[in-house]
C-alpha atoms as a PDB file:
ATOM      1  CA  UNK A   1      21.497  12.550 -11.659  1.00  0.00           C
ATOM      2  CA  UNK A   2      17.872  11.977 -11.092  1.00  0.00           C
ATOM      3  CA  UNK A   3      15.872  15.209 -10.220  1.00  0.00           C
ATOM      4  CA  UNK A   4      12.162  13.323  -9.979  1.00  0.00           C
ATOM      5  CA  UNK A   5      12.281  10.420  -7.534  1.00  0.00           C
ATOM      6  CA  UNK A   6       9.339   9.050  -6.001  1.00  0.00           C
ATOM      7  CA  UNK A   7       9.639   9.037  -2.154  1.00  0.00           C
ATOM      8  CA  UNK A   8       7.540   7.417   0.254  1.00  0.00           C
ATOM      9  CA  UNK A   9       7.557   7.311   4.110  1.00  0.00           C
ATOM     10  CA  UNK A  10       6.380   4.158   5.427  1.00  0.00           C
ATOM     11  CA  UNK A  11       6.389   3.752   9.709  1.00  0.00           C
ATOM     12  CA  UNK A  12       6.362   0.188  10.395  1.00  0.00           C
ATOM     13  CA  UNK A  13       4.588  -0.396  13.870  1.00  0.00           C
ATOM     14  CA  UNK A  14       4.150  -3.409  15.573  1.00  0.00           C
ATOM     15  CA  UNK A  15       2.417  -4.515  18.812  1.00  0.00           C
ATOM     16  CA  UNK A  16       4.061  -7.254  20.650  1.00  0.00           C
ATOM     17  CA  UNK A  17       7.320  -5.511  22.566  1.00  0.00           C
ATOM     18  CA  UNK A  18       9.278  -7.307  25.114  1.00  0.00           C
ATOM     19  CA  UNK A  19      10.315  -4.509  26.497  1.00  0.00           C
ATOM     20  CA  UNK A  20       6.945  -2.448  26.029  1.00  0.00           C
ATOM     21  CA  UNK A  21       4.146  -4.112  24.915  1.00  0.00           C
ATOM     22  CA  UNK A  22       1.294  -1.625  22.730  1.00  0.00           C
ATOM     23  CA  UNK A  23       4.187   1.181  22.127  1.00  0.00           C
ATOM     24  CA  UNK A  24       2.578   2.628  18.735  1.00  0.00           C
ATOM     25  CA  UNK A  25      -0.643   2.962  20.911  1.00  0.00           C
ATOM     26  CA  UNK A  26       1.221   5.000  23.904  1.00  0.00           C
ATOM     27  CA  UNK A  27      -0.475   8.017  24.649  1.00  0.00           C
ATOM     28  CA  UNK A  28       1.069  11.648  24.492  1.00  0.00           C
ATOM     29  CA  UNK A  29      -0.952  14.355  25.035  1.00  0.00           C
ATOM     30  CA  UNK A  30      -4.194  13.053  23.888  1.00  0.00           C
ATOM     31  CA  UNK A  31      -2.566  11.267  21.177  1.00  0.00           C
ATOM     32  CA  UNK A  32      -0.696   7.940  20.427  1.00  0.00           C
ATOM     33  CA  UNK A  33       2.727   7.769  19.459  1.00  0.00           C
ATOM     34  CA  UNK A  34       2.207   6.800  15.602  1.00  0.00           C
ATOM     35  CA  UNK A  35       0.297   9.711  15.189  1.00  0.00           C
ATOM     36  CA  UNK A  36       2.732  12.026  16.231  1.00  0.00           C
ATOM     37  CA  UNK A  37       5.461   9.844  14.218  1.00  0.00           C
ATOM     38  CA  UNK A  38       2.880  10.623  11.223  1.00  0.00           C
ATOM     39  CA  UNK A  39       2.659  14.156  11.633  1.00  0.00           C
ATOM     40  CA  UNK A  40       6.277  14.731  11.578  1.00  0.00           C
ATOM     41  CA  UNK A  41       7.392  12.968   8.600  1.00  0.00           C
ATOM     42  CA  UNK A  42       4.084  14.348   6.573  1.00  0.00           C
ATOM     43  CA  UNK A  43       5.569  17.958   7.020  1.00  0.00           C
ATOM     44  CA  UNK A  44       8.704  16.011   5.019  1.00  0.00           C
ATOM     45  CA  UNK A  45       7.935  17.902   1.574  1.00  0.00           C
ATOM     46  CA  UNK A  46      10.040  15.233  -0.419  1.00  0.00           C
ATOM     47  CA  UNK A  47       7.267  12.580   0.305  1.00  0.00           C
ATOM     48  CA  UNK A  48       4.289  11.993  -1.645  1.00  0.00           C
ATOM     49  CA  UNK A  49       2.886   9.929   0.963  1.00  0.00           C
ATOM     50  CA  UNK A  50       3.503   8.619   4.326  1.00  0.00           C
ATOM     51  CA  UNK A  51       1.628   5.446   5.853  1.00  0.00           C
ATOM     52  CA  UNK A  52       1.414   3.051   8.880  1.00  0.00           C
ATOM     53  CA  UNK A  53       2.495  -0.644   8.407  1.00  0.00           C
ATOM     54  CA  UNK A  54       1.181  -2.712  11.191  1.00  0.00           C
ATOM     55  CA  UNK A  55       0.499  -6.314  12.128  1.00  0.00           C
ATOM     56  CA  UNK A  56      -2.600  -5.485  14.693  1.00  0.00           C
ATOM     57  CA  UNK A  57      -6.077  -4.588  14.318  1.00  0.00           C
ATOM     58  CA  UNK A  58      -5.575  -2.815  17.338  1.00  0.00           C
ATOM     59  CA  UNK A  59      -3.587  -0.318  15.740  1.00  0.00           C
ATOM     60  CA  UNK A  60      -5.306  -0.369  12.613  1.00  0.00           C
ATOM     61  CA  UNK A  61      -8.489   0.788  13.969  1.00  0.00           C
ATOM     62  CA  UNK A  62      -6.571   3.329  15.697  1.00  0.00           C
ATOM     63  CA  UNK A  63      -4.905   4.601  12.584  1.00  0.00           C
ATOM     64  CA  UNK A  64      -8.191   4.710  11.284  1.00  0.00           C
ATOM     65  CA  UNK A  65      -9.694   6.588  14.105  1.00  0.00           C
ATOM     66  CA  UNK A  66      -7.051   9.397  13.769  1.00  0.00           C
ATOM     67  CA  UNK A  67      -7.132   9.239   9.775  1.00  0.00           C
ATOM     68  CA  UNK A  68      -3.548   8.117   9.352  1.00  0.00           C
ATOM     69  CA  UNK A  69      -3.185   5.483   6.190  1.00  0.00           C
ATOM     70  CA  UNK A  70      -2.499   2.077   7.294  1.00  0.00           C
ATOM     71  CA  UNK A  71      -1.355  -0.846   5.446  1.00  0.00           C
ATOM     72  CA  UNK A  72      -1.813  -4.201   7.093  1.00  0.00           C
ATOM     73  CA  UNK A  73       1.241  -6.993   6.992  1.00  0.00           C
ATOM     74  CA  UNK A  74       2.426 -10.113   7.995  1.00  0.00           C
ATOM     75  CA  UNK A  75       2.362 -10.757  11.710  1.00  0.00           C
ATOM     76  CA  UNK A  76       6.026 -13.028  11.220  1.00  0.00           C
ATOM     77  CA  UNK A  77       8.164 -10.668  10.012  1.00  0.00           C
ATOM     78  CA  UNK A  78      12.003 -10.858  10.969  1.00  0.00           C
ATOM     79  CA  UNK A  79      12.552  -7.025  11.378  1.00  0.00           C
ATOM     80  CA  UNK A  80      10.807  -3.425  10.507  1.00  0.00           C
ATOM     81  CA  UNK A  81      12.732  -3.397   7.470  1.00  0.00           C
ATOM     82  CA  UNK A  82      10.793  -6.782   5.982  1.00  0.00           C
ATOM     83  CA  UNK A  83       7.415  -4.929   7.553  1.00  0.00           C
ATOM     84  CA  UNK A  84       8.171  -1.946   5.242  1.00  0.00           C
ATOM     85  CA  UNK A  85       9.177  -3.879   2.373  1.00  0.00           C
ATOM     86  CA  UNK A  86       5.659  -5.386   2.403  1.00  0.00           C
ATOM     87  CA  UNK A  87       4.331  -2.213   2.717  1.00  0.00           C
ATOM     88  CA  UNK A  88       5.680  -0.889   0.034  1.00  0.00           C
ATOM     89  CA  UNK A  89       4.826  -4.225  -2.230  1.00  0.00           C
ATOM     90  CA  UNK A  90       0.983  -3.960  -1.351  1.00  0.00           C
ATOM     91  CA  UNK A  91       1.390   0.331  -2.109  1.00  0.00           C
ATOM     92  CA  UNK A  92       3.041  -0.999  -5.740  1.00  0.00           C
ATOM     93  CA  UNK A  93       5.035   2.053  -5.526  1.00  0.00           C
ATOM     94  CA  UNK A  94       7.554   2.729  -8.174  1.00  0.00           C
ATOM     95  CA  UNK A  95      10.803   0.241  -9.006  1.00  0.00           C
ATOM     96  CA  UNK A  96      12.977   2.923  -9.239  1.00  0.00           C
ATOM     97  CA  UNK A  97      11.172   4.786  -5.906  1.00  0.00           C
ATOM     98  CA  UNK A  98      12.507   5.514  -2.795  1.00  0.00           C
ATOM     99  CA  UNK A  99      11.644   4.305   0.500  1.00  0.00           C
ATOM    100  CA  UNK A 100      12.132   6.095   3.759  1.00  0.00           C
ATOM    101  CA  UNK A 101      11.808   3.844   7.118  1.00  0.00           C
ATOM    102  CA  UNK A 102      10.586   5.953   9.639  1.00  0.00           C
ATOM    103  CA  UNK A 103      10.834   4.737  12.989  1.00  0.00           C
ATOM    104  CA  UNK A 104       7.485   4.300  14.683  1.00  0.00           C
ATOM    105  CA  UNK A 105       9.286   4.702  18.132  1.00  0.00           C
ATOM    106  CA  UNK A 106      10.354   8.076  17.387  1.00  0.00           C
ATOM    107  CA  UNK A 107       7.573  11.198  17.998  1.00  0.00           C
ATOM    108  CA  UNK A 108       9.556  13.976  18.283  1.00  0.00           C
ATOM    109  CA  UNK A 109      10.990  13.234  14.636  1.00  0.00           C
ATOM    110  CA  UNK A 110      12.539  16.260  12.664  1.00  0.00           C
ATOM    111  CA  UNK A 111      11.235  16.177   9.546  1.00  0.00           C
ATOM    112  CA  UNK A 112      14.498  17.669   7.844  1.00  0.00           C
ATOM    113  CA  UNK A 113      16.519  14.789   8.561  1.00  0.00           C
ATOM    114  CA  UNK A 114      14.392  13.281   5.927  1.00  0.00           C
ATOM    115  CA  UNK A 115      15.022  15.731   3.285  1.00  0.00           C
ATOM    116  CA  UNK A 116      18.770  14.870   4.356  1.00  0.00           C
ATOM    117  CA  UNK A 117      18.155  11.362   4.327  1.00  0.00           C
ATOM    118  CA  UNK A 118      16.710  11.598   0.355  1.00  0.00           C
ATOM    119  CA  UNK A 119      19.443  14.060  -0.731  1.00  0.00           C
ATOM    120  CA  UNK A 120      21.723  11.443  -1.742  1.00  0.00           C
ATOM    121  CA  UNK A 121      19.940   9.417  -4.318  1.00  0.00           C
ATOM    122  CA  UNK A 122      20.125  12.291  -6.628  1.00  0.00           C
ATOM    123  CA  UNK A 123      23.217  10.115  -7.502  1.00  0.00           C
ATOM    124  CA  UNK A 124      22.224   7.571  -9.075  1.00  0.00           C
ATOM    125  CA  UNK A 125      24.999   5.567  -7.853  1.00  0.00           C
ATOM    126  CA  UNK A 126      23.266   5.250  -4.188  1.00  0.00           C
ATOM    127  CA  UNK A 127      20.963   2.715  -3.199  1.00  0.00           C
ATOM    128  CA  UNK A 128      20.572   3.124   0.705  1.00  0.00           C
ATOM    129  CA  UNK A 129      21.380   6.146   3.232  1.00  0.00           C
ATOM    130  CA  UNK A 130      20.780   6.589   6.770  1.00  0.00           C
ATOM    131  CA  UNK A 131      22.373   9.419   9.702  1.00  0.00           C
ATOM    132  CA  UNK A 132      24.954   9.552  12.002  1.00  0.00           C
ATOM    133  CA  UNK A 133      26.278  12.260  14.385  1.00  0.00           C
ATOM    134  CA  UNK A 134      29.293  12.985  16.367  1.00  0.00           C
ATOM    135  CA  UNK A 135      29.056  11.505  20.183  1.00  0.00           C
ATOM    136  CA  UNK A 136      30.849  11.289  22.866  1.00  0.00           C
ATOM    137  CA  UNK A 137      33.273   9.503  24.762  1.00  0.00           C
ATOM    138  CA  UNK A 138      30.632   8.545  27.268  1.00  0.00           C
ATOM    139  CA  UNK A 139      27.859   7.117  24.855  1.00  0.00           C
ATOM    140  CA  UNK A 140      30.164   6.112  22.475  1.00  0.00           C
ATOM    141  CA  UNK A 141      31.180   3.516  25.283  1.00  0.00           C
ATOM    142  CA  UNK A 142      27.641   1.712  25.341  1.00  0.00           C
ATOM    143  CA  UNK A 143      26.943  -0.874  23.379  1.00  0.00           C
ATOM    144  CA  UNK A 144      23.301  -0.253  22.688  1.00  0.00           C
ATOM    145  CA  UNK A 145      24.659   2.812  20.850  1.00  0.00           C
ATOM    146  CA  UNK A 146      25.675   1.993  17.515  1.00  0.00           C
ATOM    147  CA  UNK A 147      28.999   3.401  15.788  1.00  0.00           C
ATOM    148  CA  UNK A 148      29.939   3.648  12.257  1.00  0.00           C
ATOM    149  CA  UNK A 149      32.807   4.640  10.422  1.00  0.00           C
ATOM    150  CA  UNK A 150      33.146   5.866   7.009  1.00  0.00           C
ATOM    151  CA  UNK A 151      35.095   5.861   3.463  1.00  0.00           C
ATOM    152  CA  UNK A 152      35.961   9.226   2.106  1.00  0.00           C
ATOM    153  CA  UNK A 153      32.997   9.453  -0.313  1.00  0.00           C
ATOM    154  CA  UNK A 154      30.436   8.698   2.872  1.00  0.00           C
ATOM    155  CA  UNK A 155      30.144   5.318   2.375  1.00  0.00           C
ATOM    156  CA  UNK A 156      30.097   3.475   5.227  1.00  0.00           C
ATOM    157  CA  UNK A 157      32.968   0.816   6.182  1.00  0.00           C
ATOM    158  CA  UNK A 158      31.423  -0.867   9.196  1.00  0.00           C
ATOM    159  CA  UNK A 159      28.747  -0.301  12.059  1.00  0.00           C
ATOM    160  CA  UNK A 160      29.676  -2.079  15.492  1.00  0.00           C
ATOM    161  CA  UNK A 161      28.308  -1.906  19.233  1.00  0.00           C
ATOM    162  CA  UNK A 162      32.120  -1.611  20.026  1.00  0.00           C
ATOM    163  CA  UNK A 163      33.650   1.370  20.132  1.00  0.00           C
ATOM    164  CA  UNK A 164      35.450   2.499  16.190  1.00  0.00           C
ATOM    165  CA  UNK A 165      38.126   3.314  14.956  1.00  0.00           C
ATOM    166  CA  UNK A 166      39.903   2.313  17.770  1.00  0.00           C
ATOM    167  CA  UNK A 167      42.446   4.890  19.164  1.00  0.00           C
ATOM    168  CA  UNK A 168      45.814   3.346  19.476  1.00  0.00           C
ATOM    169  CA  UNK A 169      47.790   6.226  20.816  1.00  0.00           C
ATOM    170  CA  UNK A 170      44.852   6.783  23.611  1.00  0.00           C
ATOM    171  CA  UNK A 171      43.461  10.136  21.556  1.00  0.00           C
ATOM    172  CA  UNK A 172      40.020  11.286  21.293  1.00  0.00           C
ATOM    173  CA  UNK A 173      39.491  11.590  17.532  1.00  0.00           C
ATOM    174  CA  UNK A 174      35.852  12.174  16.461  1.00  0.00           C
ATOM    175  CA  UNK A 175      33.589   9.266  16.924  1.00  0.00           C
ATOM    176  CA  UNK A 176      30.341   8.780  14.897  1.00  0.00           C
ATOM    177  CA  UNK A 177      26.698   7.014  16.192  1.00  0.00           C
ATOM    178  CA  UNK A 178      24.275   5.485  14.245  1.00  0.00           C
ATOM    179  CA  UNK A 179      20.970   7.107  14.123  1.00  0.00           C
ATOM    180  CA  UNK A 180      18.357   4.385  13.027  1.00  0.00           C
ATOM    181  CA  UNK A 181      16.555   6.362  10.149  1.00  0.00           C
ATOM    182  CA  UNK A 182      16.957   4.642   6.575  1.00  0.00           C
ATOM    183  CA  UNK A 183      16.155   5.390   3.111  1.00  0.00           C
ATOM    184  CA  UNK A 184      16.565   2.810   0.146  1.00  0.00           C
ATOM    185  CA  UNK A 185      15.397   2.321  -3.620  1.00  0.00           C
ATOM    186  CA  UNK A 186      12.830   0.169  -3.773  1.00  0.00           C
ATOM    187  CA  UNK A 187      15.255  -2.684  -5.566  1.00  0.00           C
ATOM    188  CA  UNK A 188      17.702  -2.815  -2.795  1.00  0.00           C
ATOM    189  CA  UNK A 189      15.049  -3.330  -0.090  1.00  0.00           C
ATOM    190  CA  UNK A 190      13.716  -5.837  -2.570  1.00  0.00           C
ATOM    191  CA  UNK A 191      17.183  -7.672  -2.390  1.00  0.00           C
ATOM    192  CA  UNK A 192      17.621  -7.027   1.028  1.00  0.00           C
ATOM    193  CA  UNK A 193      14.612  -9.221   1.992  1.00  0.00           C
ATOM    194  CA  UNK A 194      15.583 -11.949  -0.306  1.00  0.00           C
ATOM    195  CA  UNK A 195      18.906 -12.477   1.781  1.00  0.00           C
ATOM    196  CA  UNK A 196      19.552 -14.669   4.342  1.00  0.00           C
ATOM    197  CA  UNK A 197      20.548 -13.095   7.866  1.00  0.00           C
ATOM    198  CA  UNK A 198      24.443 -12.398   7.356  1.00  0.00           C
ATOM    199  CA  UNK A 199      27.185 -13.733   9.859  1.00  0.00           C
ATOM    200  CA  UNK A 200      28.153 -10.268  10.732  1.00  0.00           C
ATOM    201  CA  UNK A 201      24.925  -9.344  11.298  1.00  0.00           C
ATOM    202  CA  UNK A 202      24.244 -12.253  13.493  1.00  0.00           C
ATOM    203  CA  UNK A 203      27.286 -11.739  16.122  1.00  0.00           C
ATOM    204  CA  UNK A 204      26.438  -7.767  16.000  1.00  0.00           C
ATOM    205  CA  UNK A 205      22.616  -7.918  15.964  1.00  0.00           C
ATOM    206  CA  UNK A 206      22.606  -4.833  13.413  1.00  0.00           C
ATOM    207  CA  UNK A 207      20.944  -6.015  10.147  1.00  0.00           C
ATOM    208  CA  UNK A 208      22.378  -2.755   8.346  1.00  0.00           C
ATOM    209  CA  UNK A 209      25.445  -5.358   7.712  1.00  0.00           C
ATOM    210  CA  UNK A 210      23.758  -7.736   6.012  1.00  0.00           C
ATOM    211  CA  UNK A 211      23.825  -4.672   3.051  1.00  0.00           C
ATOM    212  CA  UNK A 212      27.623  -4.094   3.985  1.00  0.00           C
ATOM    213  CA  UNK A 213      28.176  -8.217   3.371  1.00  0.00           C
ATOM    214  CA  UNK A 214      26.589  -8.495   0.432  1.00  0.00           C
ATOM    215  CA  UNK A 215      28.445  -5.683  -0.987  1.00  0.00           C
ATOM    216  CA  UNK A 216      25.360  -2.845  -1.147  1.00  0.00           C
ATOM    217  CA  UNK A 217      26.777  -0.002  -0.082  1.00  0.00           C
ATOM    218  CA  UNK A 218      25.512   2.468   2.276  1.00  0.00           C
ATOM    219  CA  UNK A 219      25.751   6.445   2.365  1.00  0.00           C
ATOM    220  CA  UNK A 220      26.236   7.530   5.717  1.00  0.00           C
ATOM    221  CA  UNK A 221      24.513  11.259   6.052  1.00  0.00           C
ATOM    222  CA  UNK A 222      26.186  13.605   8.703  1.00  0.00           C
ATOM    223  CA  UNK A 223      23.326  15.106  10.999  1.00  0.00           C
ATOM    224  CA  UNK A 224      25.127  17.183  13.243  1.00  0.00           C
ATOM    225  CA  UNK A 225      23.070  18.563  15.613  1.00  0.00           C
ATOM    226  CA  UNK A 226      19.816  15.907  15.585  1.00  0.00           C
ATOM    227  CA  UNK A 227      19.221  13.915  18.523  1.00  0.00           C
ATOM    228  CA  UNK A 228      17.056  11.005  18.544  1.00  0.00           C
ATOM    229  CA  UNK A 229      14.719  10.516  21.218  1.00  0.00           C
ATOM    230  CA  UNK A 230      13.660   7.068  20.509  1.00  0.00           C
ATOM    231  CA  UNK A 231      11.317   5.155  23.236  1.00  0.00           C
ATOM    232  CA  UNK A 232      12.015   1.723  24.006  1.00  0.00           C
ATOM    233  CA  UNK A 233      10.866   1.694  27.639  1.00  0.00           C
ATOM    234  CA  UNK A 234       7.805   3.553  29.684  1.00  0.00           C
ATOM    235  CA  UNK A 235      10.435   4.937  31.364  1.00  0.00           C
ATOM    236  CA  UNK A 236      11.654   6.880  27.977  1.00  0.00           C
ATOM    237  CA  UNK A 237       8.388   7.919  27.084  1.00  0.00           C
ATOM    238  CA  UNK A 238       8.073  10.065  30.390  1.00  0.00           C
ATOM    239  CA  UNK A 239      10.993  12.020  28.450  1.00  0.00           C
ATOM    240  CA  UNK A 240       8.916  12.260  25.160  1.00  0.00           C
ATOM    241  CA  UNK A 241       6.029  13.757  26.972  1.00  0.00           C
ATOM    242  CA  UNK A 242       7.955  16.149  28.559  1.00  0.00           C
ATOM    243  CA  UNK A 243      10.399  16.976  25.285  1.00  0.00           C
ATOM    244  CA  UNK A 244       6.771  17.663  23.570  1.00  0.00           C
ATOM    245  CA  UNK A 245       4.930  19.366  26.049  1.00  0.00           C
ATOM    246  CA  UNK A 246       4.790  22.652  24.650  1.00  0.00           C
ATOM    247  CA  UNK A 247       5.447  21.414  20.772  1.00  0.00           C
ATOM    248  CA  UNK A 248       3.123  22.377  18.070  1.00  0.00           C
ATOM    249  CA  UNK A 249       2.103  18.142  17.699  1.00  0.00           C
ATOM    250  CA  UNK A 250       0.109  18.768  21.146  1.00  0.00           C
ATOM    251  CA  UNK A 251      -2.220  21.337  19.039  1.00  0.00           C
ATOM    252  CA  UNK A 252      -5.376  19.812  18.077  1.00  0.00           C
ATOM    253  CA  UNK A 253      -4.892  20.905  14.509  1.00  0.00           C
ATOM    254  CA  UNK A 254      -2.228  20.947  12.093  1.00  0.00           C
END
């Protein structure tokens, strides 16, 4: 076991959205959205720093206009998880450090789901975690919510937009979803970028398998009563707004 591991929170945020264009930039009470991501996961005691990845000067001048670190990449990059990789290359943090990829899309962040997400590389054994949480029937029927099943250690055995295990008999046994909130060590992200988009991962669209293919394992950590509120559309951010309206982010000072 490993008692003094290096952690770092690193929010990779990007412009260019089909689906909402400027996001990071979004405006909640006064605010945008990265800063509020940045609040949260500073009050994450287990970090010894959090900063902003971005591709756009846009943001960057924001970030430095609301004194949140900022660490400019590549504009090309495949995925968040390549953004943060470079992001953590250019901080020349630790080999043996720990990375936490904190959504940018999510304001209303708990910050104890990070200490949660961390917990497991005590053991020395793990090399990337991330959260699930039972759902129901109802979600657990849309394919833009991902499910995951696990071995008995945590581990997990797949992640699918389909609905797993499947129930045979026509029970309703406990069914798991994906939250999107990762930590790794600073090697496996390294090897994780130096991999080739996995066939798995290509029919699914979920690069977590690309780990699961190439024989990384993942620990699964259960989060049982978080909720994500991620925003993908305007629409969702209406529900952010509202969600913070009377939270302590919309203080001037924290």
């Amino acid at each position: 076991m490993n008692t003094s591991i290096p952690c770092y929170g690193i929010i990779p945020a990007r412009y260019d959205s089909s689906r909402f264009p400027g996001k990071p930039l979004a405006d909640i009470w006064g605010r945008p959205m990265f800063w509020h991501v940045y609040a949260h996961a500073q009050r994450a005691r287990v970090l010894r720093k959090v900063v902003l990845a971005t591709d756009d000067e846009r943001i960057k001048e924001a970030a430095l206009q609301w004194e949140v670190p900022c660490v400019m990449t590549r504009h090309d990059h495949a995925s968040g998880t390549d953004r943060v990789f470079e992001a953590a290359a250019k901080l020349g943090v630790e080999p043996h450090a720990v990375i936490v990829n904190v959504q940018g899309d999510e304001p209303a962040l708990d910050p104890a789901v990070i200490k949660g997400l961390v917990q497991p590389f005590l053991d020395d054994a793990v090399q990337v975690s991330t959260l699930a949480a039972p759902i129901s029937p109802e979600r657990a029927a849309s394919p833009n919510q991902v499910k995951v099943v696990t071995a008995a250690n945590g581990d997990a055995l797949y992640f699918s937009r389909s609905r797993i295990p499947f129930d045979r008999d026509g029970g309703e046994g406990e069914i798991l979803g994906h939250i999107g909130l990762y930590a790794f060590r600073m090697s496996a992200l390294e090897r994780f970028v130096s991999l080739p988009q996995s066939p798995l991962e290509q029919r699914e669209k979920l690069e977590q398998l690309r780990f699961l293919e190439n024989g990384i394992p993942i620990r699964v950590v259960r989060a049982e009563r978080y909720e994500a509120h991620g925003v993908d559309t305007p629409e969702d951010l209406e529900h952010v707004r509202a969600l913070l309206a009377d939270h302590t982010c919309k203080i001037r000072s924290i």
